[in-house]
Protein backbone atom coordinates (compact mmCIF):
# COMPACT_ATOMS: atom_id res chain seq x y z
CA UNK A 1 -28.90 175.27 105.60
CA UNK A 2 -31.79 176.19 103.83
CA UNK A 3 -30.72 179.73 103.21
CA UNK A 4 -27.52 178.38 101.38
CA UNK A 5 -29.57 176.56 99.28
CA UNK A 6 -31.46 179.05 97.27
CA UNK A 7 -31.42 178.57 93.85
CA UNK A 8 -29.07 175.49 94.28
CA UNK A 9 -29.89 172.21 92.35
CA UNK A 10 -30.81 169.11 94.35
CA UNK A 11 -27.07 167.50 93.83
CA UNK A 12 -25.72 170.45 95.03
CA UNK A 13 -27.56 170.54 98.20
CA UNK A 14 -26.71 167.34 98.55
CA UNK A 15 -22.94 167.96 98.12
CA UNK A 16 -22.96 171.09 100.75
CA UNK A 17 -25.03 168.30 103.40
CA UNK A 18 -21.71 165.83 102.92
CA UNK A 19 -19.25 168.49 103.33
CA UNK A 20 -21.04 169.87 106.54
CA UNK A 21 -21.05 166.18 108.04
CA UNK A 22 -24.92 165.61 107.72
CA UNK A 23 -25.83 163.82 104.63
CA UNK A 24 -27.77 161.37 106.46
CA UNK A 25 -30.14 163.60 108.05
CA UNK A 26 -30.42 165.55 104.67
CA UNK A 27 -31.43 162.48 102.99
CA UNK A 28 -33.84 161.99 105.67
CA UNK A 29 -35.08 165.41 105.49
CA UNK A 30 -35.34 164.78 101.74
CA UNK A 31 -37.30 161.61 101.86
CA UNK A 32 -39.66 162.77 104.71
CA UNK A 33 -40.53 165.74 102.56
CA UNK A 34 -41.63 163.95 99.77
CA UNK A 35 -43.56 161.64 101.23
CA UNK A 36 -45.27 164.27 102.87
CA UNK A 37 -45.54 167.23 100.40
CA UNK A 38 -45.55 165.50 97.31
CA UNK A 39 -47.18 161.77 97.94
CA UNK A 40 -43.44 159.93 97.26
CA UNK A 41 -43.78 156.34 99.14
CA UNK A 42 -43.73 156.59 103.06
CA UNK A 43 -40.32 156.86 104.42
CA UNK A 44 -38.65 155.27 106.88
CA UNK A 45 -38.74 158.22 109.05
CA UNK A 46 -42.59 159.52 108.87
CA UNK A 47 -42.93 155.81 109.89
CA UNK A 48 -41.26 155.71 112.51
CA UNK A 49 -40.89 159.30 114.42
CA UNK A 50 -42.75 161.41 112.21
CA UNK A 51 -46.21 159.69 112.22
CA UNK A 52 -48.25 162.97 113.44
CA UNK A 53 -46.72 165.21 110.52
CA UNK A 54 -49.58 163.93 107.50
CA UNK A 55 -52.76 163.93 109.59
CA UNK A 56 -50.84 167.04 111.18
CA UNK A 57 -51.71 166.22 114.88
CA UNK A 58 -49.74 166.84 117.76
CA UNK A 59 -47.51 163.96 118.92
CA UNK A 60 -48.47 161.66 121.61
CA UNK A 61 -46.53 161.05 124.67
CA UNK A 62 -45.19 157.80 123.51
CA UNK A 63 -44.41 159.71 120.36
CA UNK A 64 -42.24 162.03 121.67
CA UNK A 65 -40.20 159.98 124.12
CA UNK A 66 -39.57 157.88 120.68
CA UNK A 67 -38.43 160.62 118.89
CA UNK A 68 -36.10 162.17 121.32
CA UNK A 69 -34.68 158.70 122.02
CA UNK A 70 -33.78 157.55 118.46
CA UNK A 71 -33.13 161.10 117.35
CA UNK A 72 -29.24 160.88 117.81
CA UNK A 73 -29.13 157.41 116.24
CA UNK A 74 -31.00 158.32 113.28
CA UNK A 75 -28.55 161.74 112.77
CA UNK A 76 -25.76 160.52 113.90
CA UNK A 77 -23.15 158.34 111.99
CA UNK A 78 -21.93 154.98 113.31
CA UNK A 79 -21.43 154.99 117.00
CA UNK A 80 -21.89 158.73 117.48
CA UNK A 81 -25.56 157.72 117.00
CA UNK A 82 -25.93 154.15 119.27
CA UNK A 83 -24.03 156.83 122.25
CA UNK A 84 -26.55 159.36 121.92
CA UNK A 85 -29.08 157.36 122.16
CA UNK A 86 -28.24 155.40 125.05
CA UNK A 87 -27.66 158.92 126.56
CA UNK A 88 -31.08 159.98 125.97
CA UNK A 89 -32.52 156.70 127.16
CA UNK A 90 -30.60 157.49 130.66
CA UNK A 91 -31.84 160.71 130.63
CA UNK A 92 -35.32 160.00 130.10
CA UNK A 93 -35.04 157.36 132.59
CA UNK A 94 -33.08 158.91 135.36
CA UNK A 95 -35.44 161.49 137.55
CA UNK A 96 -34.84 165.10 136.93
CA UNK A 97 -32.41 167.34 139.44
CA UNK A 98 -33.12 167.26 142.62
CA UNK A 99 -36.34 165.01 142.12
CA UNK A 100 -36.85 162.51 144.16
CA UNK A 101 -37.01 158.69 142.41
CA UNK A 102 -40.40 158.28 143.82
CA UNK A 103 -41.99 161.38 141.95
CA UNK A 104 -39.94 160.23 139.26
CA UNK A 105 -41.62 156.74 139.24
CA UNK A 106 -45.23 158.89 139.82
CA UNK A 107 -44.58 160.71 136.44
CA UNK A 108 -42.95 157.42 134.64
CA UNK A 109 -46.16 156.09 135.42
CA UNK A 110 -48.91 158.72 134.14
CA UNK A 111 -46.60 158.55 131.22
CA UNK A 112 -47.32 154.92 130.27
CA UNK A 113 -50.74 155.05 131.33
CA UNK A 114 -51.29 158.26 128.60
CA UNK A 115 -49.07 156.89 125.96
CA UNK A 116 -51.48 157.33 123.12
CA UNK A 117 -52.73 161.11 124.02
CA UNK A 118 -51.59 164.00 122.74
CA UNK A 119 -48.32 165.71 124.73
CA UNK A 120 -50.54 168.81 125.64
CA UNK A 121 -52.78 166.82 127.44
CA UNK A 122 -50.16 164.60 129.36
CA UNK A 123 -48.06 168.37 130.91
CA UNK A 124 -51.49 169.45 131.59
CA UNK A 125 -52.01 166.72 133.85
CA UNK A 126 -48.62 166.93 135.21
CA UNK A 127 -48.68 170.06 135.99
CA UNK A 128 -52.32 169.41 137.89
CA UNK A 129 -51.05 166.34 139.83
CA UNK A 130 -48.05 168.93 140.79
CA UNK A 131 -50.15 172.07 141.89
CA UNK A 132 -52.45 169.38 143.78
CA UNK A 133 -49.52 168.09 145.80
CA UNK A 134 -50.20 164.53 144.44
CA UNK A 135 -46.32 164.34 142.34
CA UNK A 136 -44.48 165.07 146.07
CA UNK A 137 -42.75 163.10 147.86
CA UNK A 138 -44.96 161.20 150.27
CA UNK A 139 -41.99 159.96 152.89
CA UNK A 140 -42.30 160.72 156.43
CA UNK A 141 -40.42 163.81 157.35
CA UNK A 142 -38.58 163.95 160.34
CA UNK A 143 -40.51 164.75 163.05
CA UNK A 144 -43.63 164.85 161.18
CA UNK A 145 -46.43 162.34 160.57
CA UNK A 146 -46.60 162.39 156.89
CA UNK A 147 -45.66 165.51 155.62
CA UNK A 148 -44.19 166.02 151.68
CA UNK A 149 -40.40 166.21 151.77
């Protein structure tokens, strides 16, 4: 989009974003960038999902499972928006394939309990707990006293 932009005026931009089917998230685009670049009032969206972009930090775990569940509602027209969404909510909530809902429920939980640091830190210690052993599955195997499925 930007490249078809070049040397257009702002009402054609805007004219090119409604033919293409995403005037909203131009607008949003639009707004964001002012408020950041050139000090327009806060908009909606570096409010809400773009908080770490003007202290430029890294977004936090909470942060991030924020943006990429309101993402499709805030791009999206009408319903497209509420569906995707509520499909990213399900994703987010259901456990990854082949995961078992206990490891799920292990990582749900270091999730909440690192809401407010940065992303980096929270795969980090993911990917710790997992090389430790300490995201498995804990059920008894069969045959086995205790052993990881």
């Amino acid at each position: 989009m930007v490249a078809a932009l070049q040397g257009s005026s702002d009402a054609e931009a805007t004219a090119l974003a409604r033919r293409w089917g995403c005037g909203r998230l131009w607008r949003t685009t639009r707004r964001a960038a002012g408020a950041l670049l050139e000090g327009d009032r806060r908009s909606a969206a570096t409010a809400l999902w773009a908080r770490h972009l003007a202290p430029m930090r890294e977004r936090t775990v909470l942060e991030w499972h924020l943006h990429r569940a309101l993402a499709p509602a805030w791009g999206l027209p009408g319903p497209g928006g509420a569906r995707g969404a509520l499909a990213s909510l399900g994703a987010t909530s259901r456990p990854l394939p082949g995961e078992p809902a206990s490891v799920k429920l292990r990582r749900s939980a270091l999730a909440l309990r690192q809401a407010g640091l940065p992303r980096s830190v929270h795969d980090l210690a993911l990917e710790e707990r997992d090389a430790r052993g300490l995201l498995a599955d804990r059920r008894v195997a069969p045959g086995g006293a205790g052993e990881a499925l």
